[in-house]
PDB file of N, CA and C in Angstrom:
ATOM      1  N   UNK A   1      38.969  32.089  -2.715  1.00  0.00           N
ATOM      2  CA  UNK A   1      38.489  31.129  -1.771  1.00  0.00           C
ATOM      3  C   UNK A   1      37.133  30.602  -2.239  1.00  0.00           C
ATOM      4  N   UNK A   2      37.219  29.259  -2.839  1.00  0.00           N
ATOM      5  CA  UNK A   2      35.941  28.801  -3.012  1.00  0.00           C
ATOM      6  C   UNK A   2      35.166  27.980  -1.800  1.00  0.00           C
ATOM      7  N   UNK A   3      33.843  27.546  -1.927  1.00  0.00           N
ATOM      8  CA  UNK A   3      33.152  27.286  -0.774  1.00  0.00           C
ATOM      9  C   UNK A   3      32.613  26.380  -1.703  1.00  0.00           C
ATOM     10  N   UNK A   4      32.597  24.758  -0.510  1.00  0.00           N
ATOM     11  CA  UNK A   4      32.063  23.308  -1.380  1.00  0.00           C
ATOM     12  C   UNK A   4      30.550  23.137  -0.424  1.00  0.00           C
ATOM     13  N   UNK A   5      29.912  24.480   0.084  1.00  0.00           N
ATOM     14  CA  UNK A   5      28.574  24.627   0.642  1.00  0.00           C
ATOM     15  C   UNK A   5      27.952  25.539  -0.610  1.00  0.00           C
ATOM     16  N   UNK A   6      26.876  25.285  -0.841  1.00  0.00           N
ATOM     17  CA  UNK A   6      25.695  26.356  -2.176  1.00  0.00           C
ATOM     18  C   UNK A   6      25.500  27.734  -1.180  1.00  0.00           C
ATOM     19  N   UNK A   7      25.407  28.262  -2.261  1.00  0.00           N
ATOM     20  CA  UNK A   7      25.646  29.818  -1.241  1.00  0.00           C
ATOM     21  C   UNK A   7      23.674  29.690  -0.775  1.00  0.00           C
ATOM     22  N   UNK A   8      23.537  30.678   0.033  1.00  0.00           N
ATOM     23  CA  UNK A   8      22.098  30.946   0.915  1.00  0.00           C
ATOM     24  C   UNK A   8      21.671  31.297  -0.204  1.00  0.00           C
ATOM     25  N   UNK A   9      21.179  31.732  -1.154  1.00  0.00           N
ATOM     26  CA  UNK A   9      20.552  31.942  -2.141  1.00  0.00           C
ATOM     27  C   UNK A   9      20.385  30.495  -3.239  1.00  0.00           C
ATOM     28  N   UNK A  10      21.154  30.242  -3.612  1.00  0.00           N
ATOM     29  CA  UNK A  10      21.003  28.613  -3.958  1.00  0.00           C
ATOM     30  C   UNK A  10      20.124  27.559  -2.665  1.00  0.00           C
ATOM     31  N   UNK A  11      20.555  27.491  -1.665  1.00  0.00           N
ATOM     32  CA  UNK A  11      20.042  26.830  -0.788  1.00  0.00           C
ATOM     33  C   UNK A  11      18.079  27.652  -0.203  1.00  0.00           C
ATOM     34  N   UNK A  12      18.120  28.855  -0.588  1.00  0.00           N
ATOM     35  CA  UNK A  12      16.838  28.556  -0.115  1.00  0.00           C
ATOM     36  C   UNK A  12      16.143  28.986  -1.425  1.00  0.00           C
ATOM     37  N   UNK A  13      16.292  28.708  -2.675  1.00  0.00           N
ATOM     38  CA  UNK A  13      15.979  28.456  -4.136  1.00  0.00           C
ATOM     39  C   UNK A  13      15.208  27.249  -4.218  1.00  0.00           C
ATOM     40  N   UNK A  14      16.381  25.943  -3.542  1.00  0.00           N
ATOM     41  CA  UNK A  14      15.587  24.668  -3.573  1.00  0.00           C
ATOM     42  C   UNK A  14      14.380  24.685  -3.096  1.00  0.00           C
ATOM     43  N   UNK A  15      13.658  25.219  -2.092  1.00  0.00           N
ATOM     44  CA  UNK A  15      12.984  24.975  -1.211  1.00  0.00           C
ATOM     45  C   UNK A  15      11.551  25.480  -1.956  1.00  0.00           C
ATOM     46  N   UNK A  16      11.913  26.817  -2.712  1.00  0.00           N
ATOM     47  CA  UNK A  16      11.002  27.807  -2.828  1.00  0.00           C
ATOM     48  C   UNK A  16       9.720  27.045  -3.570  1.00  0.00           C
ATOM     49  N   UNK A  17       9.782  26.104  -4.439  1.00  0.00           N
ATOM     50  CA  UNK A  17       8.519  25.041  -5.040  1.00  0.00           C
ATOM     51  C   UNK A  17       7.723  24.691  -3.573  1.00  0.00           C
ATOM     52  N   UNK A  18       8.134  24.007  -2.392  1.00  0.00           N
ATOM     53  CA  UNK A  18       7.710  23.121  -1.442  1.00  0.00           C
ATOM     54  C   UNK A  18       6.746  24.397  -0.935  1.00  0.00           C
ATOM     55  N   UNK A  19       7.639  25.880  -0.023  1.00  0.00           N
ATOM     56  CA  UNK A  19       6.954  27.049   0.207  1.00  0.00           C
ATOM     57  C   UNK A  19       5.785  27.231  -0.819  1.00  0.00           C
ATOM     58  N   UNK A  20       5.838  27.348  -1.900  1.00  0.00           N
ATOM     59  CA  UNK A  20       4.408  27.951  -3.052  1.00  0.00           C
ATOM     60  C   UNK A  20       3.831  27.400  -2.771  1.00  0.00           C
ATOM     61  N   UNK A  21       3.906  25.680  -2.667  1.00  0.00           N
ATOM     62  CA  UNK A  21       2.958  24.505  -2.254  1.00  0.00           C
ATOM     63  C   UNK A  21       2.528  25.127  -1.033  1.00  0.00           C
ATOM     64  N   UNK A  22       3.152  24.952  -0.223  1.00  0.00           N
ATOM     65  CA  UNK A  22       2.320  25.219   1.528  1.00  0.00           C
ATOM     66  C   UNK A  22       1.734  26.258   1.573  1.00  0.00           C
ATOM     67  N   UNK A  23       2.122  27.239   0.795  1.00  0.00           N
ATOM     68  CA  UNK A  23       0.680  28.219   0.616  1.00  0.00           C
ATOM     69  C   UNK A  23      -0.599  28.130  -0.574  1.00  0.00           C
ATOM     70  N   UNK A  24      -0.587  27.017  -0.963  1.00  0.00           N
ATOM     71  CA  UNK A  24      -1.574  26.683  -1.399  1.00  0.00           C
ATOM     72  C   UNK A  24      -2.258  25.410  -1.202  1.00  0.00           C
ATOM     73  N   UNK A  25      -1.873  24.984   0.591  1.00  0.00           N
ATOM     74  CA  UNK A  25      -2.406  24.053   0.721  1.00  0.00           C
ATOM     75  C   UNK A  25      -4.125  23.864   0.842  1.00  0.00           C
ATOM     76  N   UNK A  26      -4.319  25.491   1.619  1.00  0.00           N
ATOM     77  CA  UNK A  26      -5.913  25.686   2.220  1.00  0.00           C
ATOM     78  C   UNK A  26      -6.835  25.666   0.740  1.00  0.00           C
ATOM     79  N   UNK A  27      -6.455  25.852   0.055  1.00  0.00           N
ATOM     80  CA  UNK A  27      -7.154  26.099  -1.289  1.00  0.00           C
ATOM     81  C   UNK A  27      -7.560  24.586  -1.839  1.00  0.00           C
ATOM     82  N   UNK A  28      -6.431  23.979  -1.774  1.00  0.00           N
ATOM     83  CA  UNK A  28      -6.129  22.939  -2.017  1.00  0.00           C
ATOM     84  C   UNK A  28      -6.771  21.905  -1.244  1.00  0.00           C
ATOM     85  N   UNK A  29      -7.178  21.644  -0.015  1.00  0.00           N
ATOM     86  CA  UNK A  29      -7.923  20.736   0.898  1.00  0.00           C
ATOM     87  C   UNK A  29      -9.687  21.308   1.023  1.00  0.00           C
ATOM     88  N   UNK A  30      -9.757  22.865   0.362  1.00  0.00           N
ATOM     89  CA  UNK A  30     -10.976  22.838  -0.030  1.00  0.00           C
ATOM     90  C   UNK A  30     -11.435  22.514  -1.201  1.00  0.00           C
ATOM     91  N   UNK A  31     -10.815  22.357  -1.946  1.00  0.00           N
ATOM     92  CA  UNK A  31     -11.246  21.670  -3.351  1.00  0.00           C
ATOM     93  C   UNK A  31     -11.614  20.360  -3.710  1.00  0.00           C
ATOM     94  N   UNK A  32     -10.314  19.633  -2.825  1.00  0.00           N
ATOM     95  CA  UNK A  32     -10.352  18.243  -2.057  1.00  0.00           C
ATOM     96  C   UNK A  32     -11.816  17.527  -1.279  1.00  0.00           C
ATOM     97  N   UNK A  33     -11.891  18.315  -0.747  1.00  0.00           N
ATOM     98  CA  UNK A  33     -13.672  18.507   0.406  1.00  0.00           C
ATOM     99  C   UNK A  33     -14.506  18.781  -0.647  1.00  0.00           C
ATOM    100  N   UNK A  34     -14.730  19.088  -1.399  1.00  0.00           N
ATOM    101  CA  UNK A  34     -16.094  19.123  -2.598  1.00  0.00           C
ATOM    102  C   UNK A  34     -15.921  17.771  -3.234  1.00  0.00           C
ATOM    103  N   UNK A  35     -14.681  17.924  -4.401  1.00  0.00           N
ATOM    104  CA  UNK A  35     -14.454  16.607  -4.606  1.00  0.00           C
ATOM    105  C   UNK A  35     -14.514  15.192  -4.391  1.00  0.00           C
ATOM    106  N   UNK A  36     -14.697  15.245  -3.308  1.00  0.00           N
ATOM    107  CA  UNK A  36     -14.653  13.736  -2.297  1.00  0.00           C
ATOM    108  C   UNK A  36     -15.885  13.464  -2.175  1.00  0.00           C
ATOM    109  N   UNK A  37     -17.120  14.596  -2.556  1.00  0.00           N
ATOM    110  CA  UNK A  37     -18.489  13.848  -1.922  1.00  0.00           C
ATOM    111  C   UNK A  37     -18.733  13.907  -3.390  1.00  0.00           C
ATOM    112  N   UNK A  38     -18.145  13.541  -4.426  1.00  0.00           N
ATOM    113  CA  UNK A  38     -18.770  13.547  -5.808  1.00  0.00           C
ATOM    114  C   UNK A  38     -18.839  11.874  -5.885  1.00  0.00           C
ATOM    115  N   UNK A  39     -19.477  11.706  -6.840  1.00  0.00           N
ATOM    116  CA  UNK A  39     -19.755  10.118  -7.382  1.00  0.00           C
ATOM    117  C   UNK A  39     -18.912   9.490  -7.540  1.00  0.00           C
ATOM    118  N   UNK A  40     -18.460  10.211  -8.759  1.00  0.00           N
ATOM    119  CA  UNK A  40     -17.704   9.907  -9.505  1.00  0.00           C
ATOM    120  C   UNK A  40     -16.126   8.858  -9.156  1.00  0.00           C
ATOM    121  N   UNK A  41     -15.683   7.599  -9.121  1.00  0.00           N
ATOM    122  CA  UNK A  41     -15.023   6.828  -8.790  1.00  0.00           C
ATOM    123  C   UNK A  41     -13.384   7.338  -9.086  1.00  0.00           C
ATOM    124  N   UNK A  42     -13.256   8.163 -10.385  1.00  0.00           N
ATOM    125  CA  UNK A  42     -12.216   8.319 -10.477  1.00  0.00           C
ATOM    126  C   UNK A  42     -11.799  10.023 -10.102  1.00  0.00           C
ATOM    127  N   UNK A  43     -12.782  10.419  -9.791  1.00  0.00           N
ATOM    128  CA  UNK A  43     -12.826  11.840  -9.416  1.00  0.00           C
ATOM    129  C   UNK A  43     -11.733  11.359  -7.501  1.00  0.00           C
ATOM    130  N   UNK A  44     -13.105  10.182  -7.006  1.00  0.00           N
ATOM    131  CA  UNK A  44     -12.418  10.317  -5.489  1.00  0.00           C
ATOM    132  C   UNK A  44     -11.077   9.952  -5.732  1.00  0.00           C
ATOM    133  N   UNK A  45     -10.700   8.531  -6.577  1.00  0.00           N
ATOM    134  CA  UNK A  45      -9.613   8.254  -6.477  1.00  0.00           C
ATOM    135  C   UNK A  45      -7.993   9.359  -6.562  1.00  0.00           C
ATOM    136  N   UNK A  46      -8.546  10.281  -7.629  1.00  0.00           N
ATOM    137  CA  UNK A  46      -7.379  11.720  -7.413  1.00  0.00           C
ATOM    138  C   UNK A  46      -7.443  12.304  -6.769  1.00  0.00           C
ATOM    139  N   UNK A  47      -8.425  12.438  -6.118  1.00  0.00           N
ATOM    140  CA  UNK A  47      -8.147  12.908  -4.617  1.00  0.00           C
ATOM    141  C   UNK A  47      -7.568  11.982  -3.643  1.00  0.00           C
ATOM    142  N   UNK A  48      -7.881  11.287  -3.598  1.00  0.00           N
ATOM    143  CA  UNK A  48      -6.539  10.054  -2.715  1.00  0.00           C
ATOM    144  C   UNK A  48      -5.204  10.409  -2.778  1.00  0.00           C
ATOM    145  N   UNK A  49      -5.058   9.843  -4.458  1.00  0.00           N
ATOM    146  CA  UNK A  49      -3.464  10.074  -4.925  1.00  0.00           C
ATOM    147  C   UNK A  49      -2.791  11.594  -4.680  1.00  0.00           C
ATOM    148  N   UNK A  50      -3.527  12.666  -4.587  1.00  0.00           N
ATOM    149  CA  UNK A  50      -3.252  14.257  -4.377  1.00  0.00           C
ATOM    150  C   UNK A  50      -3.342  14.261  -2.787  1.00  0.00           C
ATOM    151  N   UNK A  51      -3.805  14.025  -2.063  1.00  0.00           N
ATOM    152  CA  UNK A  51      -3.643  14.058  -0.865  1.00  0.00           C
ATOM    153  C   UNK A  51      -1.934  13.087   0.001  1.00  0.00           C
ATOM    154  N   UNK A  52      -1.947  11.776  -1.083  1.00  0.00           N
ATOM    155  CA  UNK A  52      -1.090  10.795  -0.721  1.00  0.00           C
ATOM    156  C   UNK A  52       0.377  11.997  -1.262  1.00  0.00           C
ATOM    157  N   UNK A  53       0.577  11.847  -2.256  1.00  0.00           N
ATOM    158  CA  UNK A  53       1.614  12.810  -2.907  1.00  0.00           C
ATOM    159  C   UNK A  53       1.993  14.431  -1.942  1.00  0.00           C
ATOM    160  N   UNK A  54       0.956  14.867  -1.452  1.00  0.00           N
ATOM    161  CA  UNK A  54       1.002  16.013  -0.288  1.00  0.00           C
ATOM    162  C   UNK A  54       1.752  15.642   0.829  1.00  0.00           C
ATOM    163  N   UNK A  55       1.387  14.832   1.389  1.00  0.00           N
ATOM    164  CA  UNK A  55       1.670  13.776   2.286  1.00  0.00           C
ATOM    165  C   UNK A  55       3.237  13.046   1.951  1.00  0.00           C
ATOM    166  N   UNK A  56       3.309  12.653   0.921  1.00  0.00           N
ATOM    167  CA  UNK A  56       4.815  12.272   0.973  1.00  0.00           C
ATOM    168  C   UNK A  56       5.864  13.827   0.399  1.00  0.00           C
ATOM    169  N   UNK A  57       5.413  14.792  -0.039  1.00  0.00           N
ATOM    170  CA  UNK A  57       5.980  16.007   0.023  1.00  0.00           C
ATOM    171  C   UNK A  57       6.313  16.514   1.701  1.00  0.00           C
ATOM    172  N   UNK A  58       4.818  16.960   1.501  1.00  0.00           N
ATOM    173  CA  UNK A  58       4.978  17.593   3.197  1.00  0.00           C
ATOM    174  C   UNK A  58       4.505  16.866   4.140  1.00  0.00           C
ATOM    175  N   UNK A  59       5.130  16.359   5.220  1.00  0.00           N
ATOM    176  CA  UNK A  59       4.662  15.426   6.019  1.00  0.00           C
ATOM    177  C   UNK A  59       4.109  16.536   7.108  1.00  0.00           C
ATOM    178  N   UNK A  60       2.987  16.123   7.340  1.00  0.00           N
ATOM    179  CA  UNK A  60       2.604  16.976   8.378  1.00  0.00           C
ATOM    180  C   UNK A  60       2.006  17.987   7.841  1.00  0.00           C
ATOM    181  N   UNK A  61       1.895  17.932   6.666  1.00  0.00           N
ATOM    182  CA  UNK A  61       1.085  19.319   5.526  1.00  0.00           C
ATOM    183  C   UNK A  61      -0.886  19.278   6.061  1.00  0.00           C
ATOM    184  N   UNK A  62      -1.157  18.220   6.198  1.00  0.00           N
ATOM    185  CA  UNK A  62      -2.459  18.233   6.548  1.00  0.00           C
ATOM    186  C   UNK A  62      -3.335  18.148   7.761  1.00  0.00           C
ATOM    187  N   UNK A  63      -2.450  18.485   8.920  1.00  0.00           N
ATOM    188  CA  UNK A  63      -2.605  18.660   9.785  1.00  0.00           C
ATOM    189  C   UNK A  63      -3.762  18.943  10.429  1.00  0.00           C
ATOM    190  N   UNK A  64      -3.477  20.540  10.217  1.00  0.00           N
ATOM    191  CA  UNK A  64      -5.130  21.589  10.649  1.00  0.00           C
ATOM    192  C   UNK A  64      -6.447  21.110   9.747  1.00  0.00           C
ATOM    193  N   UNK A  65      -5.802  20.291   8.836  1.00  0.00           N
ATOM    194  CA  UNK A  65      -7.056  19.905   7.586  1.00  0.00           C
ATOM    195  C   UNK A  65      -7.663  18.973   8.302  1.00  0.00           C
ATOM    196  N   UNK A  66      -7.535  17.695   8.679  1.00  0.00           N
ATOM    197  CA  UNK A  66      -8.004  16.935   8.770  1.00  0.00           C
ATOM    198  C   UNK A  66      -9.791  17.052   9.451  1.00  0.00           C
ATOM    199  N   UNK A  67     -10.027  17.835  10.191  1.00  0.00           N
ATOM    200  CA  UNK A  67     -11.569  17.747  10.614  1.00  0.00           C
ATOM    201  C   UNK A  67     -11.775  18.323   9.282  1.00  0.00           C
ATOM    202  N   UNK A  68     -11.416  18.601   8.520  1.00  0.00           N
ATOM    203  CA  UNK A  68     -12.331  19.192   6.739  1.00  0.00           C
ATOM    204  C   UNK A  68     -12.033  17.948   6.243  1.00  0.00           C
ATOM    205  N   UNK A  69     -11.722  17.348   6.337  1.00  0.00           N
ATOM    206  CA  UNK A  69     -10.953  16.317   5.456  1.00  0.00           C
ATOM    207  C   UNK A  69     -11.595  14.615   5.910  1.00  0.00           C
ATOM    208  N   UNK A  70     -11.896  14.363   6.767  1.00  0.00           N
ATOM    209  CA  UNK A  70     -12.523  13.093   7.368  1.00  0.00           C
ATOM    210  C   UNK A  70     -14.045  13.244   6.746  1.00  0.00           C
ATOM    211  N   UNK A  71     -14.796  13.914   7.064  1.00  0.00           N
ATOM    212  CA  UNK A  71     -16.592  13.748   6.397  1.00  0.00           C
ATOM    213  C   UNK A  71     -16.324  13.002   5.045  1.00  0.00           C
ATOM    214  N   UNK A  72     -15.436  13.489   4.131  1.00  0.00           N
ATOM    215  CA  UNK A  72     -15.431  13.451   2.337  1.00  0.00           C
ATOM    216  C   UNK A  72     -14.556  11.887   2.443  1.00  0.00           C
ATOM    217  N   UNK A  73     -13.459  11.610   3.542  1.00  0.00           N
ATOM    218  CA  UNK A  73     -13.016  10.673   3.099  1.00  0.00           C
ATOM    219  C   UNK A  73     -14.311   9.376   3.802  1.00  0.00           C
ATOM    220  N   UNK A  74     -14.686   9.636   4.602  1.00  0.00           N
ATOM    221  CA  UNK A  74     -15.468   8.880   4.954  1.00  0.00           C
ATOM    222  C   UNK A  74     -16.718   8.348   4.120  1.00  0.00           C
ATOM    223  N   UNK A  75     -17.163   9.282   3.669  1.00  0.00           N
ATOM    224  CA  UNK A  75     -18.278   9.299   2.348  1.00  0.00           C
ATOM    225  C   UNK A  75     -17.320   8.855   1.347  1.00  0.00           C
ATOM    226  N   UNK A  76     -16.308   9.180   0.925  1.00  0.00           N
ATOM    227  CA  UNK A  76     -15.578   8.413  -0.357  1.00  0.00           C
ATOM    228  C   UNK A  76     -15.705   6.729   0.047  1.00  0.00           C
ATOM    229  N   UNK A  77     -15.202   6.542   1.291  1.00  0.00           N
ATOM    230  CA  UNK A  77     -14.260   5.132   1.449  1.00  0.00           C
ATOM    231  C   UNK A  77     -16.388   4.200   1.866  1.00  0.00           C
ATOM    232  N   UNK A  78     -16.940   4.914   2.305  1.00  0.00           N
ATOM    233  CA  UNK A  78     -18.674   4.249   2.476  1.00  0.00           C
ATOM    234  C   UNK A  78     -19.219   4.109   1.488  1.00  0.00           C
TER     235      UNK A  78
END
């Protein structure tokens, strides 16, 4: 009897990249927060694109971040 569903081990395989990510988001939005008050034009800009890319991964990934996350974008985008 074969099965045209991926067995539970295949199915939560896919996932396991997205999980590593979400536990390294906090690390990740503090690094972001230093970054953002730097000069440097192309420094802020990867932080944009790394935040944008988070964001179209995990929607809703930056949630609890955002009061860390507004001062640096605000100083980036001023």
């Amino acid at each position: 009897m074969y099965s045209l569903l991926p067995s539970y081990s295949v199915y939560v395989g896919c996932f396991r990249p997205v999980l590593l990510l979400q536990g390294q988001i906090p690390a990740i939005v503090k690094a972001i927060h230093k970054q953002l008050k730097e000069k440097s034009v192309k420094t802020r800009q990867g932080c944009f694109s790394l935040l944008t890319e988070l964001v179209m991964v995990m929607p809703g990934a930056l949630r609890d971040h955002l009061p860390m996350l507004v001062p640096g974008i605000q100083y980036a985008l001023g």
